[in-house]
Protein backbone atom coordinates (compact mmCIF):
# COMPACT_ATOMS: atom_id res chain seq x y z
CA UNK A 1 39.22 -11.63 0.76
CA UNK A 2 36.48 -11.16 -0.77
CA UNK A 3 33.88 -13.30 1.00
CA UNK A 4 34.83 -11.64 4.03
CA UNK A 5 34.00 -8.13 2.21
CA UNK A 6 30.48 -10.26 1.64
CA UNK A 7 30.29 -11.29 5.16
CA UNK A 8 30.85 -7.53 6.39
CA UNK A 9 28.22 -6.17 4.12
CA UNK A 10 25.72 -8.57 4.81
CA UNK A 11 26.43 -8.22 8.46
CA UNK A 12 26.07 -4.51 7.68
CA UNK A 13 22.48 -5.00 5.82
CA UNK A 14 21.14 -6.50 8.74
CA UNK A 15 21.99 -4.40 10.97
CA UNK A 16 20.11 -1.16 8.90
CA UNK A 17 16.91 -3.61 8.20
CA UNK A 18 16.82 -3.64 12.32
CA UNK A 19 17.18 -0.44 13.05
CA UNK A 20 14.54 0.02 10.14
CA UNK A 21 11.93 -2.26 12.09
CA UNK A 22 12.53 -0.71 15.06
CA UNK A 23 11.69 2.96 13.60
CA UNK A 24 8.65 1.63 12.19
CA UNK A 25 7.46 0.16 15.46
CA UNK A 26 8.25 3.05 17.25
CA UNK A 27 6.38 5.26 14.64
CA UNK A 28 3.50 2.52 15.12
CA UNK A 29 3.74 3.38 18.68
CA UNK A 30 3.30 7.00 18.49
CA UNK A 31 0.20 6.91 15.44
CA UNK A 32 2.63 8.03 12.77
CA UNK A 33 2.63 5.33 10.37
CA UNK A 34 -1.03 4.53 9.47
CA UNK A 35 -0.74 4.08 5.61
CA UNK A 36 -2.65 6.37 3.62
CA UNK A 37 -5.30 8.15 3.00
CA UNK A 38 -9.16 6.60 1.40
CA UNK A 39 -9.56 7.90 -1.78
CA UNK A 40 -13.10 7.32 -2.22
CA UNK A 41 -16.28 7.67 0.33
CA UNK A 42 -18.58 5.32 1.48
CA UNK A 43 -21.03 6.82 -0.80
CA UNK A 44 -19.12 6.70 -4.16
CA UNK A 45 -18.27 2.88 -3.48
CA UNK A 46 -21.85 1.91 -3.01
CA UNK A 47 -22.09 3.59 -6.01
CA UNK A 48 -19.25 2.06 -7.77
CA UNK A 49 -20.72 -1.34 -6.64
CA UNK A 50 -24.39 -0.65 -8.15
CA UNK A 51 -22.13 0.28 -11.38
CA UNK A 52 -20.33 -2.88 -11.32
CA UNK A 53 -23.83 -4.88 -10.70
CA UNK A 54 -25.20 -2.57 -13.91
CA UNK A 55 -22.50 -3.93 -16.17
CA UNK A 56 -20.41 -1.02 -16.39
CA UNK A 57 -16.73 -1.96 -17.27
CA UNK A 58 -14.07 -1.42 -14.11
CA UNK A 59 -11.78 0.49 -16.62
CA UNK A 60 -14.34 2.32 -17.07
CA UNK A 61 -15.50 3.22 -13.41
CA UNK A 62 -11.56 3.45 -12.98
CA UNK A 63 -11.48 6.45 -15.33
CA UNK A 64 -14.65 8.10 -13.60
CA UNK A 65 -13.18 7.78 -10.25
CA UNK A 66 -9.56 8.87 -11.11
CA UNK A 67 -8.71 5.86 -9.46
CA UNK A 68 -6.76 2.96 -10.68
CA UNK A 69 -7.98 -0.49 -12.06
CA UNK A 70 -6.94 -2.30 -9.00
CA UNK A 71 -8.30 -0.07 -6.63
CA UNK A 72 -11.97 -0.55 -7.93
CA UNK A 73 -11.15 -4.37 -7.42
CA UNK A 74 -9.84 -3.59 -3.45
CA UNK A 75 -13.16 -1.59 -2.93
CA UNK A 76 -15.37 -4.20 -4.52
């Protein structure tokens, strides 16, 4: 009994993760879903790169920027 109630729920999940993918594509399709927004401008990480070249420390720049840690390291 119960790995039929297993069966039916993982049936179930699969079915919602496919209907999921297919919302996303369709968003995709219509410009919807395009992630979000840059944080800094070109200008700031050319200056966040001469920073890092200077010696400055990325927690540093991080704390500057009001930006996290690993988004210095993404930019750089």
């Amino acid at each position: 009994m119960l790995s039929m109630l297993g069966a039916v729920s993982e049936f179930e999940r699969e079915i919602i993760l496919e209907r999921q993918r297919e919302g996303i594509a369709l968003a995709k399709a219509k410009g919807k879903y395009k992630g979000g927004k840059k944080k800094l401008t070109d200008e700031q990480v050319a200056e966040i790169k001469k920073l890092i070249s200077d010696g400055v420390r990325i927690t540093h720049i991080a704390r500057d920027y009001n930006i996290t840690r690993q988004s210095v390291y993404n930019y750089i």
